[in-house]
Protein backbone atom coordinates (compact mmCIF):
# COMPACT_ATOMS: atom_id res chain seq x y z
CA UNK A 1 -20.50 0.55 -4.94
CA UNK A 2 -22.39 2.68 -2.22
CA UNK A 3 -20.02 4.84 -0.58
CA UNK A 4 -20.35 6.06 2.88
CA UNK A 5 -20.52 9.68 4.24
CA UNK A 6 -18.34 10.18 6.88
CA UNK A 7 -20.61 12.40 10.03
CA UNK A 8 -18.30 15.12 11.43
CA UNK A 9 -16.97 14.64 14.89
CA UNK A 10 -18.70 15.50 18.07
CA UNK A 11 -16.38 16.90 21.14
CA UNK A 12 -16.30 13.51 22.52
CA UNK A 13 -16.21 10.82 19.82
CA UNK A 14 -13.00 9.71 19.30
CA UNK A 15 -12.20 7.40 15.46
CA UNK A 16 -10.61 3.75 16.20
CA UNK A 17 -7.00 5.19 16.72
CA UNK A 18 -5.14 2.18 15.82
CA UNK A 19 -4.84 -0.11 12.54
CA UNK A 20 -7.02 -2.53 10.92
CA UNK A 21 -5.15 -6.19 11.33
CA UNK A 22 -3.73 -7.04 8.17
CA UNK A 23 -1.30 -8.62 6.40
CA UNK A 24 0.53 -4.82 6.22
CA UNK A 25 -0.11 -5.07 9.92
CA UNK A 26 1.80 -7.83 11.06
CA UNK A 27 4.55 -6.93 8.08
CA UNK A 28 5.20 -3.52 10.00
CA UNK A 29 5.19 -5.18 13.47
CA UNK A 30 8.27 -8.05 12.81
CA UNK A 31 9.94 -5.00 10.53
CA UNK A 32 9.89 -2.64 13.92
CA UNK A 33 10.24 -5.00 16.36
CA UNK A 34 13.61 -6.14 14.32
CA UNK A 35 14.30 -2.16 14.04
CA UNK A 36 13.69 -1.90 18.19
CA UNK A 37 16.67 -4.45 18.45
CA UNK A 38 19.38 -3.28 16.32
CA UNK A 39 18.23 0.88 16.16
CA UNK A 40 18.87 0.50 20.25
CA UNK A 41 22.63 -1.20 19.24
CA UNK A 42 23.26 1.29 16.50
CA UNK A 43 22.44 4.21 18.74
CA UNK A 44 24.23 2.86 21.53
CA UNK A 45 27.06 1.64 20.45
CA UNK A 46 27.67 2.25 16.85
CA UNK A 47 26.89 6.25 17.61
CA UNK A 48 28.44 6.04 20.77
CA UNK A 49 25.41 7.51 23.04
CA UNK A 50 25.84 4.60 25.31
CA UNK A 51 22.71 3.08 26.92
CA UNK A 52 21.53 5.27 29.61
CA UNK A 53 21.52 8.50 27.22
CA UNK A 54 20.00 6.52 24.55
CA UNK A 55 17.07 5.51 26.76
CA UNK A 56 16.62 8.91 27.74
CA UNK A 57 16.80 9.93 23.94
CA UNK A 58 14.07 8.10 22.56
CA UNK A 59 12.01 8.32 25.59
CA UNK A 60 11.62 11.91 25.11
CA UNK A 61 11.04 11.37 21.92
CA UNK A 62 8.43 8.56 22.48
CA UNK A 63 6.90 10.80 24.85
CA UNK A 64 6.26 13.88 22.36
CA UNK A 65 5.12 11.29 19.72
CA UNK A 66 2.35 9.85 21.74
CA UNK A 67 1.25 13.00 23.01
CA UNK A 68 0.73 14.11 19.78
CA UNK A 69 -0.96 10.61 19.10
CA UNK A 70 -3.37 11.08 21.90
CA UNK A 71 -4.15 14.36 20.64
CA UNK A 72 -5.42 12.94 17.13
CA UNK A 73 -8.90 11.82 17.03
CA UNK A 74 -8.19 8.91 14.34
CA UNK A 75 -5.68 6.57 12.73
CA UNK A 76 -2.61 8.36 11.54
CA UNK A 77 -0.39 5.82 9.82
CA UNK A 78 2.90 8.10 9.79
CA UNK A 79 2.34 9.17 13.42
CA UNK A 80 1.07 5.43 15.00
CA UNK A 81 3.68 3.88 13.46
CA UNK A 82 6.25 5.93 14.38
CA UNK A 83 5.21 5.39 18.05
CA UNK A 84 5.57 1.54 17.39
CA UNK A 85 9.23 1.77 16.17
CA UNK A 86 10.12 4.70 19.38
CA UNK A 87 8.27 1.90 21.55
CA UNK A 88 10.26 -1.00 20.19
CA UNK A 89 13.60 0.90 21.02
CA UNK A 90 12.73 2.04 24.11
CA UNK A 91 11.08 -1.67 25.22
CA UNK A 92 14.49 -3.50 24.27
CA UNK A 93 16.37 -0.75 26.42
CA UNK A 94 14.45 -1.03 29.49
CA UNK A 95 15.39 -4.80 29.47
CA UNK A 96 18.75 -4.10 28.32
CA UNK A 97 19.39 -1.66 31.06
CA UNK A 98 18.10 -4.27 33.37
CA UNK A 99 20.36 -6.98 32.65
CA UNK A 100 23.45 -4.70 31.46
CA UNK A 101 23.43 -2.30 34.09
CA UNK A 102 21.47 -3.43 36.61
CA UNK A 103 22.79 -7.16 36.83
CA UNK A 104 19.45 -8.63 36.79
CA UNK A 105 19.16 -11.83 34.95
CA UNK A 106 16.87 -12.29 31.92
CA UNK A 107 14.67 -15.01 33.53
CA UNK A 108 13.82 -12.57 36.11
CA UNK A 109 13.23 -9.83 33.67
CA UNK A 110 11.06 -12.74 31.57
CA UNK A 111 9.35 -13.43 34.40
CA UNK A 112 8.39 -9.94 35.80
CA UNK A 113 7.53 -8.25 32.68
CA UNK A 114 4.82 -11.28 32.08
CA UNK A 115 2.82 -10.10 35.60
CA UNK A 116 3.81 -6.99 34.62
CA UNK A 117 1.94 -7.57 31.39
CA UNK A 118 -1.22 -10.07 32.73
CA UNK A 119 -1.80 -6.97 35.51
CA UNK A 120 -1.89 -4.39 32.56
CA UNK A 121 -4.44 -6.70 30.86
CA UNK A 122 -6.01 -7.18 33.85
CA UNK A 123 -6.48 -3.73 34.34
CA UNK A 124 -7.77 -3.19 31.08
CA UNK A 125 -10.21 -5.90 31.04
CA UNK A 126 -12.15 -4.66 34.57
CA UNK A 127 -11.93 -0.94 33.35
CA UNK A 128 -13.61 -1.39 30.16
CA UNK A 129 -14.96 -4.89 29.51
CA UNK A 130 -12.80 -5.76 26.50
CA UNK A 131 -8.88 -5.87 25.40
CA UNK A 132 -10.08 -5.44 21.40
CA UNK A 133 -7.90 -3.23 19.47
CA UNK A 134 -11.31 -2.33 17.30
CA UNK A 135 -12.38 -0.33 20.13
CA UNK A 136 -9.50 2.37 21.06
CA UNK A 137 -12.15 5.13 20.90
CA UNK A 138 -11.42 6.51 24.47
CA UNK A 139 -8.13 7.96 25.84
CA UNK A 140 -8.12 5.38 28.69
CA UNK A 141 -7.97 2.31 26.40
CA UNK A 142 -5.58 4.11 24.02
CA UNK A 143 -3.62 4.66 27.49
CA UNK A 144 -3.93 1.01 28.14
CA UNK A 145 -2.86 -0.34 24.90
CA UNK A 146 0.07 1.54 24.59
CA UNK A 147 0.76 0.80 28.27
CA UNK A 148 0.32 -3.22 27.32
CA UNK A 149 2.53 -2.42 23.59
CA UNK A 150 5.58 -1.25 25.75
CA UNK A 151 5.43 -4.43 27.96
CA UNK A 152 5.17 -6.74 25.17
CA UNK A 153 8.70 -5.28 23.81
CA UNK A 154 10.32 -5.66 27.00
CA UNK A 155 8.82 -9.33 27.28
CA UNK A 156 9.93 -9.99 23.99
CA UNK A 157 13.47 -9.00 24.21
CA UNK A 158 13.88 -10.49 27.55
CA UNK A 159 12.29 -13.73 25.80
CA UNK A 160 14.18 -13.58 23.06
CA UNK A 161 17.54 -13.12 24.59
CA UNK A 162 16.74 -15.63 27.09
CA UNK A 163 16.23 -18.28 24.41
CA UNK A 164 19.14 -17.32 22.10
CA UNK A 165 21.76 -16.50 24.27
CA UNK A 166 21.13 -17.87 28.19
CA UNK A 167 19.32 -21.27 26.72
CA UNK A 168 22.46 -21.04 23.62
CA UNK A 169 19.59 -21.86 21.20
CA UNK A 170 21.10 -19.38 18.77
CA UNK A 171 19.61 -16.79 17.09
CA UNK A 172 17.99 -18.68 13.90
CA UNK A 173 16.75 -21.17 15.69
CA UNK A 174 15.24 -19.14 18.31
CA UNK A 175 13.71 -17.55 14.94
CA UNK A 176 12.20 -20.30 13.71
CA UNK A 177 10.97 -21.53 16.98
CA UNK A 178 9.11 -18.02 17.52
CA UNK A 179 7.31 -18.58 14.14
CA UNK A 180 6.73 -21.77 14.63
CA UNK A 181 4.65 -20.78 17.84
CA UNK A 182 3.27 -18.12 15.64
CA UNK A 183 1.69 -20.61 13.53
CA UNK A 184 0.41 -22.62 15.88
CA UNK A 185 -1.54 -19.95 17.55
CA UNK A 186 -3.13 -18.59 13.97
CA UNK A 187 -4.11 -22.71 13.57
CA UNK A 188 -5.69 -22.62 16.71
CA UNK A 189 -7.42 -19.56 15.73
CA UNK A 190 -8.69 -20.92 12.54
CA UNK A 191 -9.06 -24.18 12.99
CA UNK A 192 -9.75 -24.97 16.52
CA UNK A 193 -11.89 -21.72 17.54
CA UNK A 194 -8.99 -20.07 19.33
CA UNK A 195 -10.88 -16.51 20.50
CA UNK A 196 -9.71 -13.91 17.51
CA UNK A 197 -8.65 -11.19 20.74
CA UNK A 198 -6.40 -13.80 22.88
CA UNK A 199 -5.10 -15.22 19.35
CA UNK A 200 -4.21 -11.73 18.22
CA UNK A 201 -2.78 -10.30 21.52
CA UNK A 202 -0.64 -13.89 21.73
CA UNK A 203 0.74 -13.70 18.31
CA UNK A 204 1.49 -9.42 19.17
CA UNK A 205 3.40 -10.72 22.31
CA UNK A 206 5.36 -13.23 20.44
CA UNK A 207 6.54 -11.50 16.97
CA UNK A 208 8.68 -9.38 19.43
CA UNK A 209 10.98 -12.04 20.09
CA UNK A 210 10.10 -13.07 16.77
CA UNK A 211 12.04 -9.95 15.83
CA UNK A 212 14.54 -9.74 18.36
CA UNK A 213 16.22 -13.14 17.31
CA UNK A 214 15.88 -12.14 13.55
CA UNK A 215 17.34 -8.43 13.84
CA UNK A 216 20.54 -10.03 15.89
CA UNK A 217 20.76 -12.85 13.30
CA UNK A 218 21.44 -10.30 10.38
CA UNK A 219 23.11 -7.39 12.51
CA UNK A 220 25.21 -10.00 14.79
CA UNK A 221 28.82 -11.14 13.70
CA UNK A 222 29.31 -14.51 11.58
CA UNK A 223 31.26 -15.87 14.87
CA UNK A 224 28.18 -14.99 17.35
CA UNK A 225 25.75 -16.94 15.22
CA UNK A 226 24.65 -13.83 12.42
CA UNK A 227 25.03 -13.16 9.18
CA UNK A 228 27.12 -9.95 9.65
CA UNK A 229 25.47 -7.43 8.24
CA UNK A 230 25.79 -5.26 11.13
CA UNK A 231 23.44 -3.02 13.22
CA UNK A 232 23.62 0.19 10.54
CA UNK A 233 22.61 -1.76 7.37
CA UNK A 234 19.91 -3.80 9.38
CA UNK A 235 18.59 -0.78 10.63
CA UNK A 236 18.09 1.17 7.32
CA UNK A 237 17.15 -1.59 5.43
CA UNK A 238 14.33 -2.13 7.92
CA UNK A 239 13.75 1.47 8.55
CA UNK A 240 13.69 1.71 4.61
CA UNK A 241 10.29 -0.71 4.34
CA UNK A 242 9.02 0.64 7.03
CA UNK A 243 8.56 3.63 5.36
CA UNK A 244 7.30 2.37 2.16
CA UNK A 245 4.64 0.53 3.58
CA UNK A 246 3.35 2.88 6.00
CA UNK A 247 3.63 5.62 2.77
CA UNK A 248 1.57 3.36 0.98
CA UNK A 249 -1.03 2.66 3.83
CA UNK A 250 -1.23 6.44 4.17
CA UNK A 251 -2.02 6.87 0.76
CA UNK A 252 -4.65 4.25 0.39
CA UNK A 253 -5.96 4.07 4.04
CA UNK A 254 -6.38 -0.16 3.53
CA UNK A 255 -5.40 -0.63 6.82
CA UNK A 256 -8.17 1.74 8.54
CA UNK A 257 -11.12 1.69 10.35
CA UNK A 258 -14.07 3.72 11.33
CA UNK A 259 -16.24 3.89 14.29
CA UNK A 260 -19.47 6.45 13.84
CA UNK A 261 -22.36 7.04 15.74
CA UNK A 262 -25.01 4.74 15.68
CA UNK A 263 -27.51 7.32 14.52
CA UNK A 264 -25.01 8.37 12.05
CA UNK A 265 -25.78 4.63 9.99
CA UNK A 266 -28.25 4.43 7.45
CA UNK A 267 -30.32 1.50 7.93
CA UNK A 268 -29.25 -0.67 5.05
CA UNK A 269 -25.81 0.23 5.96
CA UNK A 270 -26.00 -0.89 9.06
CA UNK A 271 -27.42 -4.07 7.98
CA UNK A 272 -24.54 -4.62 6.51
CA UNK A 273 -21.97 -3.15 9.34
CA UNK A 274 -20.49 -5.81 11.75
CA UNK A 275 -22.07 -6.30 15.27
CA UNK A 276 -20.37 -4.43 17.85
CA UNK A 277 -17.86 -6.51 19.80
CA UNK A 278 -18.92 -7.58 23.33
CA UNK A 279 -17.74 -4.92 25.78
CA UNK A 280 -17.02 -2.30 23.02
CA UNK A 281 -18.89 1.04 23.85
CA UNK A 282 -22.19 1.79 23.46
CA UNK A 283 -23.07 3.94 21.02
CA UNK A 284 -20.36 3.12 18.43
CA UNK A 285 -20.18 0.31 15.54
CA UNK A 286 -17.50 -0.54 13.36
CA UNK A 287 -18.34 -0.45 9.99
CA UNK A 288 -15.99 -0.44 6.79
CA UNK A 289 -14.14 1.91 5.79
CA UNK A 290 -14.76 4.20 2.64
CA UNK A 291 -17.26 1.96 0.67
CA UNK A 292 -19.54 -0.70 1.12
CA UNK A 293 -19.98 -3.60 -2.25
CA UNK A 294 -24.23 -3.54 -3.05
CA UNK A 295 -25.40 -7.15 -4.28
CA UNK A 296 -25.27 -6.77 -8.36
C-alpha cells in the first residue's frame, strides 16, 4: 500500500467539489429526491407555512448553504449534501408553485424546464468543453452544475406528476416505470457503449421522478394510490438515512476524489492515475484518493 501525500493548496486550485459516483451516491440521490417531495408537503401543509413562504424558506436557506459550498475548496459530505436535499425542496416548489398557483399545466412545465435544462447544458458544454462531474475544480462549473441540479428537480417533479397524476398512471407504477428506464440506460452504458457522462447525467435527470412517484406512494393516502404513511414519517425516515450515510461517507471519505497538480504526481503514481477526461482542465488529473494498491 503506497499512500499518497496530499500537496497543499495554491490560491487558485480548487479540489473536485462534488462526490465520487457510487453506489452511496445514487442511494443519497433517490433518498433526497423522495425527501424534496414530501419535506415540501410537510412544510407546507402539515406545518402550515403554505407554499409561497415555504419557497422563500428554503431558498434562503439554499442560498446560505451554497455560498458556504462555494466557499470550500473540496468535497464536504455534510455541507454538499445538504445542498442536494435544500435543492430537491426548493426544485419540487418551483414546479409546484407553477401549476398550483400559477395555473400552468405540468406538460408545459415538462416541457420548458427540458430547454430550460438542454440550454444550461448547452451553456456548460461551450464554456468549458465538458459536462463531467470529475472536473468541478472552478467556480463557474460548480455554478453550472448546481444551476443544471436545480433544473433536473423541477423536470423531475413536473415529470413525475405528469405521469402519475395527469397520465393516471399511479404512483407505483410511475415508480417502476422510472426504474425501469433507469436500467435501461445503465445497460446501454455497459453493454452497448452508452458514453459514461450522457449515461450518468440521464440516469441524474430521471431518479428525480424516480423519487417523486416513490415519496407520494408512501406519504400519499391508501385512497390516492399510497401506502399512507404520511408526509412526517416519510420525511424522517428518509431524512434519518440520509444522515447515516452521509455520517458514514464523512467518516471514511469512500465517496471522494482528488484533483492535484500535475507536478504534484510522482511519476509512478501517475502511471498509475487515470488520464484526464477530454475537456477537463489543464493542469489537473484525477487520481485516487488516499492510497494507491503496489503489485505484490
Amino acid at each position: 500500500m503506497t499512500t499518497l501525500t496530499r500537496s497543499p493548496l495554491s490560491a487558485r486550485e480548487m479540489l473536485n467539489k462534488v462526490p465520487e459516483v457510487t453506489l452511496y451516491f445514487w442511494i443519497i440521490k433517490v433518498l433526497c429526491t423522495t425527501v424534496g417531495e414530501t419535506a415540501s408537503d410537510f412544510l407546507a401543509s402539515n406545518v402550515g407555512l403554505g407554499l409561497t413562504q415555504t419557497t422563500y424558506i428554503t431558498f434562503a436557506l439554499l442560498l446560505a448553504t451554497l455560498i458556504v459550498q462555494f466557499r470550500l475548496r473540496r468535497y464536504v459530505p455534510p455541507i454538499y449534501w445538504l445542498g442536494i436535499v435544500l435543492i430537491s425542496v426548493v426544485g419540487t416548489q418551483i414546479t409546484d408553485n407553477l401549476t398550483d398557483n400559477h395555473g400552468v399545466s405540468l406538460v408545459t412545465t415538462t416541457i420548458v424546464f427540458s430547454i430550460a435544462l438542454a440550454v444550461v447544458f448547452l451553456a456548460w458544454f461551450v464554456s468549458e468543453r465538458t459536462l463531467s462531474i470529475h472536473t468541478i475544480v472552478t467556480i463557474p462549473r460548480e455554478a453550472f452544475y448546481w444551476f443544471t441540479v436545480l433544473f433536473t428537480f423541477a423536470l423531475g417533479t413536473a415529470a413525475g406528476d405528469l405521469a402519475a397524476e395527469r397520465l393516471a398512471l399511479g404512483y407505483s407504477i410511475s415508480a417502476i416505470m422510472f426504474a425501469a428506464v433507469i436500467g435501461i440506460v445503465t445497460l446501454a452504458h455497459y453493454r452497448f457503449g452508452l458514453g459514461p457522462i450522457t449515461a450518468f447525467w440521464l440516469a441524474y435527470i430521471l431518479t428525480r421522478p424516480l423519487g417523486a412517484s416513490l415519496g407520494d406512494f408512501l406519504s400519499q393516502a391508501r385512497a390516492s394510490g399510497g401506502l399512507g404513511l404520511g408526509t412526517t414519517a416519510t420525511s424522517v425516515i428518509f431524512l434519518g438515512a440520509i444522515l447515516a450515510v452521509v455520517s458514514f461517507l464523512t467518516a471514511t471519505r469512500r465517496d471522494a476524489t482528488e484533483s492535484v497538480e500535475r507536478g504534484a504526481i510522482a511519476p509512478a503514481e501517475r502511471r498509475v492515475s487515470q488520464p484526464a477526461e477530454r475537456g477537463a482542465h489543464p493542469e489537473r488529473r484525477r487520481v485516487a484518493v488516499l492510497s494507491l494498491e503496489t503489485p505484490s
